[in-house]
C-alpha atoms as a PDB file:
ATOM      1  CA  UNK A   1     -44.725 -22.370 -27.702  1.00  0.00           C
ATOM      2  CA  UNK A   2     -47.962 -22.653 -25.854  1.00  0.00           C
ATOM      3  CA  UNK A   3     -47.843 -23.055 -22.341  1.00  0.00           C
ATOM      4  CA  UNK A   4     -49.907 -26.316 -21.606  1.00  0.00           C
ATOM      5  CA  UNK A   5     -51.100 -24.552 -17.707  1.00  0.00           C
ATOM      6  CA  UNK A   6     -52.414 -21.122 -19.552  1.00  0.00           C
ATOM      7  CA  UNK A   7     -54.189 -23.281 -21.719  1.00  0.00           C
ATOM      8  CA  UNK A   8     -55.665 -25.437 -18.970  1.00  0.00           C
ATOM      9  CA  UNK A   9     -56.606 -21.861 -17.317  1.00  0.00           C
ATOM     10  CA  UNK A  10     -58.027 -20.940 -20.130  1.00  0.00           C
ATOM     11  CA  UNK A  11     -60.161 -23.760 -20.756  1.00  0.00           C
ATOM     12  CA  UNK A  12     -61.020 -23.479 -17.162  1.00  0.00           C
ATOM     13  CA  UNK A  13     -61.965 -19.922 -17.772  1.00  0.00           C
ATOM     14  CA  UNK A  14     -64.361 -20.383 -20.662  1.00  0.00           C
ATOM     15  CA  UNK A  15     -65.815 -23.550 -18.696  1.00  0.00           C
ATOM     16  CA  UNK A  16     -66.600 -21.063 -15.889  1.00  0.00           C
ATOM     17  CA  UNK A  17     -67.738 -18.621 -17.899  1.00  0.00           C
ATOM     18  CA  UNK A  18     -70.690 -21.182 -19.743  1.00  0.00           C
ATOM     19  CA  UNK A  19     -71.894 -21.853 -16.170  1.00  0.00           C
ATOM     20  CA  UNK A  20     -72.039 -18.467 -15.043  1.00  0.00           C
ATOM     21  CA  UNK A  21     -73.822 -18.080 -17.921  1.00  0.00           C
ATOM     22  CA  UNK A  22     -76.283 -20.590 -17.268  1.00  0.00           C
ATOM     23  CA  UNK A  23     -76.402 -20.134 -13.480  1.00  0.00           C
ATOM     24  CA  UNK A  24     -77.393 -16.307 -14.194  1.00  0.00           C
ATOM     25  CA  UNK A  25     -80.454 -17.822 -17.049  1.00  0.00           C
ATOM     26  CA  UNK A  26     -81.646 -20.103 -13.560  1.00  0.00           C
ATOM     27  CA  UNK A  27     -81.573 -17.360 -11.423  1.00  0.00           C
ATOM     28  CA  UNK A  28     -83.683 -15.158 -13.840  1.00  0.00           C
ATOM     29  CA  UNK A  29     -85.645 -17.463 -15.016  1.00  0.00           C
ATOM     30  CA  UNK A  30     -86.339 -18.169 -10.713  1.00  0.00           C
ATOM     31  CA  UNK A  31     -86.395 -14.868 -10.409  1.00  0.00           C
ATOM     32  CA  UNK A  32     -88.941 -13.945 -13.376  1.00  0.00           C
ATOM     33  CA  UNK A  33     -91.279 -16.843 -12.014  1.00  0.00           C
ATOM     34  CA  UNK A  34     -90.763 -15.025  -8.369  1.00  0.00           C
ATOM     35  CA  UNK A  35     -92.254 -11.982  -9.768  1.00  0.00           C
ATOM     36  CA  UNK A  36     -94.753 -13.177 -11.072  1.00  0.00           C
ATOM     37  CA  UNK A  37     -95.973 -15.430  -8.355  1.00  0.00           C
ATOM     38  CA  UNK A  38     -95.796 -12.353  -6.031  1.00  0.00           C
ATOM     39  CA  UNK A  39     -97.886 -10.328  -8.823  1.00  0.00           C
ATOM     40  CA  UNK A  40    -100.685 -13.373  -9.664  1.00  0.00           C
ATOM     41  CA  UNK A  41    -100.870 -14.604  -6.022  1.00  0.00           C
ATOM     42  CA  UNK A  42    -104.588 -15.221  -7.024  1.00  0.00           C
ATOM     43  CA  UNK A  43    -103.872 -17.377 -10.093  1.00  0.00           C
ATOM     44  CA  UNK A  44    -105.369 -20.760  -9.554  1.00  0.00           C
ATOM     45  CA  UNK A  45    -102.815 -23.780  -8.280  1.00  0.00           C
ATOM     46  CA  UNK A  46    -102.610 -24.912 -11.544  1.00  0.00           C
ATOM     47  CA  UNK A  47    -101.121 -21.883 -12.970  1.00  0.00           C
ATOM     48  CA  UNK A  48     -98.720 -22.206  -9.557  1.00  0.00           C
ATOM     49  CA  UNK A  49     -97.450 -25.788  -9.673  1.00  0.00           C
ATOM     50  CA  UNK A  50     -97.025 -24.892 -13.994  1.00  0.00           C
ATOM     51  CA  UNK A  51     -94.487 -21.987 -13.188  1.00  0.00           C
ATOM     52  CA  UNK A  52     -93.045 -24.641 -10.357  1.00  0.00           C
ATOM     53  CA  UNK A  53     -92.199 -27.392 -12.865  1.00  0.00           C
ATOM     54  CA  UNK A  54     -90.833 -25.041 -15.277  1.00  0.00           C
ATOM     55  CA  UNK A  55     -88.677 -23.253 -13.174  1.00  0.00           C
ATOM     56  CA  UNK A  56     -87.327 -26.650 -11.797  1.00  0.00           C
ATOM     57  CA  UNK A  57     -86.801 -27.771 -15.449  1.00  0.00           C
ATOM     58  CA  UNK A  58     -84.713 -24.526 -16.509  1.00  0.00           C
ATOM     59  CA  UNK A  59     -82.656 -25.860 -13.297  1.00  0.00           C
ATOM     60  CA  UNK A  60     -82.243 -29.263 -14.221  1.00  0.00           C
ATOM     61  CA  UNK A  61     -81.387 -27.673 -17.560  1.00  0.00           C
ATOM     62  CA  UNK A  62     -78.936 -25.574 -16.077  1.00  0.00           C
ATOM     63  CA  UNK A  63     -77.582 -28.581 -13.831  1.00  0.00           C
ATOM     64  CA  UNK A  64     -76.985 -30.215 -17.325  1.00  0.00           C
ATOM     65  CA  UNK A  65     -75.418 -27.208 -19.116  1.00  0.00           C
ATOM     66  CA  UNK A  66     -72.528 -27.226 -15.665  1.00  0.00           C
ATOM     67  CA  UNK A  67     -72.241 -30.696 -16.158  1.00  0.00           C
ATOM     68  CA  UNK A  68     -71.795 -30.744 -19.802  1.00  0.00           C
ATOM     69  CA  UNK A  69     -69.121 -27.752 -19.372  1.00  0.00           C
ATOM     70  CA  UNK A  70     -67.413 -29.389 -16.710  1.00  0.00           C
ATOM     71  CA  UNK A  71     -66.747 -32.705 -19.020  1.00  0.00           C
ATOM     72  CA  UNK A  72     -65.985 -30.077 -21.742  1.00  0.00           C
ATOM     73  CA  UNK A  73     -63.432 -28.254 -20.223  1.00  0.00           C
ATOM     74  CA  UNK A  74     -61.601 -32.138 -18.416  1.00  0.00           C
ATOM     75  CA  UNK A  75     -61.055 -33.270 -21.830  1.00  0.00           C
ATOM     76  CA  UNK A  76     -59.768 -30.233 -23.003  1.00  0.00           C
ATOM     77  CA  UNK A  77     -57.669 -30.035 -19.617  1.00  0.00           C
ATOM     78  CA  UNK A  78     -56.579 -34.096 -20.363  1.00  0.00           C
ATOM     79  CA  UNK A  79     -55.834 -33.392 -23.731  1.00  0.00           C
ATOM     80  CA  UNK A  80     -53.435 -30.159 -23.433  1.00  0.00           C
ATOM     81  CA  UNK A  81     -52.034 -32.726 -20.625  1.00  0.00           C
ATOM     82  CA  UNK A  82     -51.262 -35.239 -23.742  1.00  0.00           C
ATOM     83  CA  UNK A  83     -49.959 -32.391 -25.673  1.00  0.00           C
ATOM     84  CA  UNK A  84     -47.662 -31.251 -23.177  1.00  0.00           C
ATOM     85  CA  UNK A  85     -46.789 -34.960 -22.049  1.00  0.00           C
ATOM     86  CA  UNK A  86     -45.830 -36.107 -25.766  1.00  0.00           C
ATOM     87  CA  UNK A  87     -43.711 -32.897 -25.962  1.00  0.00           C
ATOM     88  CA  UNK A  88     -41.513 -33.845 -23.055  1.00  0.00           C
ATOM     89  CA  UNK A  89     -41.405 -36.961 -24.524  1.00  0.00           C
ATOM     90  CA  UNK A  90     -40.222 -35.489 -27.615  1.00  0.00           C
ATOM     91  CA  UNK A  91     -37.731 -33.328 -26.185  1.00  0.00           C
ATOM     92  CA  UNK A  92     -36.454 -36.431 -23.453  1.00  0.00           C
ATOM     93  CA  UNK A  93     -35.851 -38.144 -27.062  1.00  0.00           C
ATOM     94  CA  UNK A  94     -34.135 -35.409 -29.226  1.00  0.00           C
ATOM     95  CA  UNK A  95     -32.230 -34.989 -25.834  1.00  0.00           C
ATOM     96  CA  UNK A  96     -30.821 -38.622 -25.875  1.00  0.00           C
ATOM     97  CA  UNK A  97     -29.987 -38.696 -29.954  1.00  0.00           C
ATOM     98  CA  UNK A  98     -27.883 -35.684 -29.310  1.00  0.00           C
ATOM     99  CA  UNK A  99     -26.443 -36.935 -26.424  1.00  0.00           C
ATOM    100  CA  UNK A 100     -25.593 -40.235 -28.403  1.00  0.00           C
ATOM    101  CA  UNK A 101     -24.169 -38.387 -31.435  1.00  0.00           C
ATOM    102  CA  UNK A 102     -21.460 -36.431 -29.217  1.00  0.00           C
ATOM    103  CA  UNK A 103     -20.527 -40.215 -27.428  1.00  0.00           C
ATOM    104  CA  UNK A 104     -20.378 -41.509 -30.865  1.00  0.00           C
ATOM    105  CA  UNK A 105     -18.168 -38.370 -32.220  1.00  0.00           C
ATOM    106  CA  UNK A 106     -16.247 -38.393 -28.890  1.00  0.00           C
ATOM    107  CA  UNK A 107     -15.258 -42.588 -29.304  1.00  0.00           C
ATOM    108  CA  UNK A 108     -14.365 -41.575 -32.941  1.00  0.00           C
ATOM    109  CA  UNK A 109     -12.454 -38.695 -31.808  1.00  0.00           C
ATOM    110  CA  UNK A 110     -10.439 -40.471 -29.289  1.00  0.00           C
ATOM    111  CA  UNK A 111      -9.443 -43.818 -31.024  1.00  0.00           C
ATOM    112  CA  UNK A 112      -8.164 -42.027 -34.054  1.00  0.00           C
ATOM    113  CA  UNK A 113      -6.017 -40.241 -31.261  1.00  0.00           C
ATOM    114  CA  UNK A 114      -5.092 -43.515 -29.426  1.00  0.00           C
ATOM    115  CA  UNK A 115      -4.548 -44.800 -33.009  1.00  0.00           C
ATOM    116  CA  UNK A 116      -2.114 -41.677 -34.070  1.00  0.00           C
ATOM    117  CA  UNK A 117      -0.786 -42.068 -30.412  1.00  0.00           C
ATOM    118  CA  UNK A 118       0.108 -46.186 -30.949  1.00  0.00           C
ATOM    119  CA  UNK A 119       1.662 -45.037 -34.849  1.00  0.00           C
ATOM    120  CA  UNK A 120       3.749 -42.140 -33.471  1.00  0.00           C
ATOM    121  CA  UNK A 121       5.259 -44.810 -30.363  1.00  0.00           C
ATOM    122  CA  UNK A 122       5.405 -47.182 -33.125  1.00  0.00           C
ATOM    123  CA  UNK A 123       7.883 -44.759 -35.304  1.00  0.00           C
ATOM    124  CA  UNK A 124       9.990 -43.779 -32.123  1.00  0.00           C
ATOM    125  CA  UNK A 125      10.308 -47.313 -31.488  1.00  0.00           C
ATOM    126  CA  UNK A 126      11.601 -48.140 -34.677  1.00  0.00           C
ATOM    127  CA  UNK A 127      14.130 -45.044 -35.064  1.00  0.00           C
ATOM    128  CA  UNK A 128      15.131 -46.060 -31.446  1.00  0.00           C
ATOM    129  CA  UNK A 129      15.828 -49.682 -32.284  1.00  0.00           C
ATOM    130  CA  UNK A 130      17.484 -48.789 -35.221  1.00  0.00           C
ATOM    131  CA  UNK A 131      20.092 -46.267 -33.556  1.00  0.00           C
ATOM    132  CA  UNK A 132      20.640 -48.551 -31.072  1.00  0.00           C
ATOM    133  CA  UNK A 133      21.151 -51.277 -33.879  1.00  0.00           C
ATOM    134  CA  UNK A 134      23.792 -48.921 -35.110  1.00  0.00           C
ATOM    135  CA  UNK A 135      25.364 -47.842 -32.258  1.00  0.00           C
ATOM    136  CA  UNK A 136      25.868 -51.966 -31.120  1.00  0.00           C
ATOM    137  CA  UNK A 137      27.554 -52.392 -34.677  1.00  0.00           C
ATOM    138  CA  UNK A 138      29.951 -49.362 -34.515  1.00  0.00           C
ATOM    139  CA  UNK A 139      30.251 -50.672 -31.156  1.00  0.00           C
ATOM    140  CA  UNK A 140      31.372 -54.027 -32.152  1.00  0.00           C
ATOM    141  CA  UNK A 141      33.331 -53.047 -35.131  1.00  0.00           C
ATOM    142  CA  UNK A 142      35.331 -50.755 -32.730  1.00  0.00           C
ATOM    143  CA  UNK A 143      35.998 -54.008 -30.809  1.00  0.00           C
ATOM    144  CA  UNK A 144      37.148 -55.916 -33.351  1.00  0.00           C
ATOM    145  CA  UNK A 145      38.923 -53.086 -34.604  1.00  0.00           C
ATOM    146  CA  UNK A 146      40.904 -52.446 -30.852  1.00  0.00           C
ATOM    147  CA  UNK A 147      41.195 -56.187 -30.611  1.00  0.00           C
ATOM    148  CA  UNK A 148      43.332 -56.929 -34.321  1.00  0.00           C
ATOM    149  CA  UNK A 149      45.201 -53.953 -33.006  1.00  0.00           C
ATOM    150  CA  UNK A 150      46.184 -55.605 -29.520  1.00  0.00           C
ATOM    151  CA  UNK A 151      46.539 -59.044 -31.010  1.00  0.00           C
ATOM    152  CA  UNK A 152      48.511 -57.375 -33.704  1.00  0.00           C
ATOM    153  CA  UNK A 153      50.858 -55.110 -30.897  1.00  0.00           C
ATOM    154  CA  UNK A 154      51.036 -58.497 -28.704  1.00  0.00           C
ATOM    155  CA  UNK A 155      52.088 -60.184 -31.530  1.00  0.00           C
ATOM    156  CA  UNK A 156      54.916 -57.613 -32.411  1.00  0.00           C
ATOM    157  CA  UNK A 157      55.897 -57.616 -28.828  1.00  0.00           C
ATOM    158  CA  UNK A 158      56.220 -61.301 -29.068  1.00  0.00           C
ATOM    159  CA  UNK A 159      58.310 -61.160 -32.071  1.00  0.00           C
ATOM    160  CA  UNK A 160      60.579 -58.411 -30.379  1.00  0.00           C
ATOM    161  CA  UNK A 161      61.150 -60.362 -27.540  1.00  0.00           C
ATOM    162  CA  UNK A 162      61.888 -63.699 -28.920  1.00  0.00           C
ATOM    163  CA  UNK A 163      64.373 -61.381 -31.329  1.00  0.00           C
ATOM    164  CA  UNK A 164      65.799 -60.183 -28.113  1.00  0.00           C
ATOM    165  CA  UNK A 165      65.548 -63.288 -26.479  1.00  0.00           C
ATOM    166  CA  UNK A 166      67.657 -64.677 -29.376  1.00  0.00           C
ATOM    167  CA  UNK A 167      70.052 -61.799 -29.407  1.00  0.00           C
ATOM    168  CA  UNK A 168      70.949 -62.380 -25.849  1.00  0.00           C
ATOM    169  CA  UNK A 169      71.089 -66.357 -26.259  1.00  0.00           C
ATOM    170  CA  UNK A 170      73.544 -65.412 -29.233  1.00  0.00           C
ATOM    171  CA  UNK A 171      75.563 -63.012 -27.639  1.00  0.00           C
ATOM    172  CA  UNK A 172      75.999 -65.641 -24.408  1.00  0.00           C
ATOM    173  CA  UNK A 173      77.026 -68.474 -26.826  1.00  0.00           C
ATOM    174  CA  UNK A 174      79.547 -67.253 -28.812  1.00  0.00           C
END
């Protein structure tokens, strides 16, 4: 991946280079027309103000060239900024689908275990209720089972002691 600031530097560094490029024509061209107003200081005005308004053309040139790098290297500086923007943006997204596929997976994950959690209380529930539905009938058929056996032993007693009752009653009368 391309770091976005080496580009930038780089840009910067080629923009730099273009006007140190042009600077150094300027200052040889100013230079050149130095020399040669130092060698022809004799040449007629003319001659003079000629070298003048070339010289301060190749600057204005030069002045242009900057210029014209400067804009050159800002776009390329605002559009590695667009690159690098849109890829956070890209990432921030890819981020936020992932992060919304493991809360998805996770929900999924969880009610089938609340689901499997809600069956298995279910079951004991049921095999609870059913021993216990057992145990209250073995319960209840014990009592019924204890209470034909004391009605059954009160009823013998009864008939034992009316028999003795009637024993003595006919033992006393006779």
């Amino acid at each position: 991946m391309v770091n976005p600031r080496e580009q930038v530097k780089k840009r910067s560094a080629e923009a730099e280079e273009v006007v140190t490029e042009s600077l150094e024509a300027v200052h040889e061209q100013v230079e050149e027309a130095r020399k040669e107003a130092e060698e022809q200081v004799m040449r007629p005005l003319d001659e003079v103000l000629g070298q003048a308004e070339r010289a301060y053309a190749a600057y204005i040139e030069a002045q242009r060239q900057v210029s014209s790098a400067y804009r050159v290297n800002e776009q390329q500086i605002a559009k590695a900024y667009r690159r690098a923007e849109q890829q956070a943006k890209n990432n921030c997204d890819d981020k936020i689908k992932q992060a919304l596929k493991i809360r998805e997976e996770s929900m999924a994950q969880a009610l089938k275990a609340r689901d499997e959690a809600i069956a298995q209380a279910e079951r004991g529930y049921k095999k609870i209720k059913e021993q216990a539905e057992r145990a209250c009938e073995a319960s209840i058929e014990e009592a019924w089972k204890k209470r034909e056996e004391s009605v059954e032993q009160a009823w013998q007693l009864r008939e034992e002691t009316i028999d003795q009752a009637w024993n003595i009653y006919a033992k006393l009368s006779r």
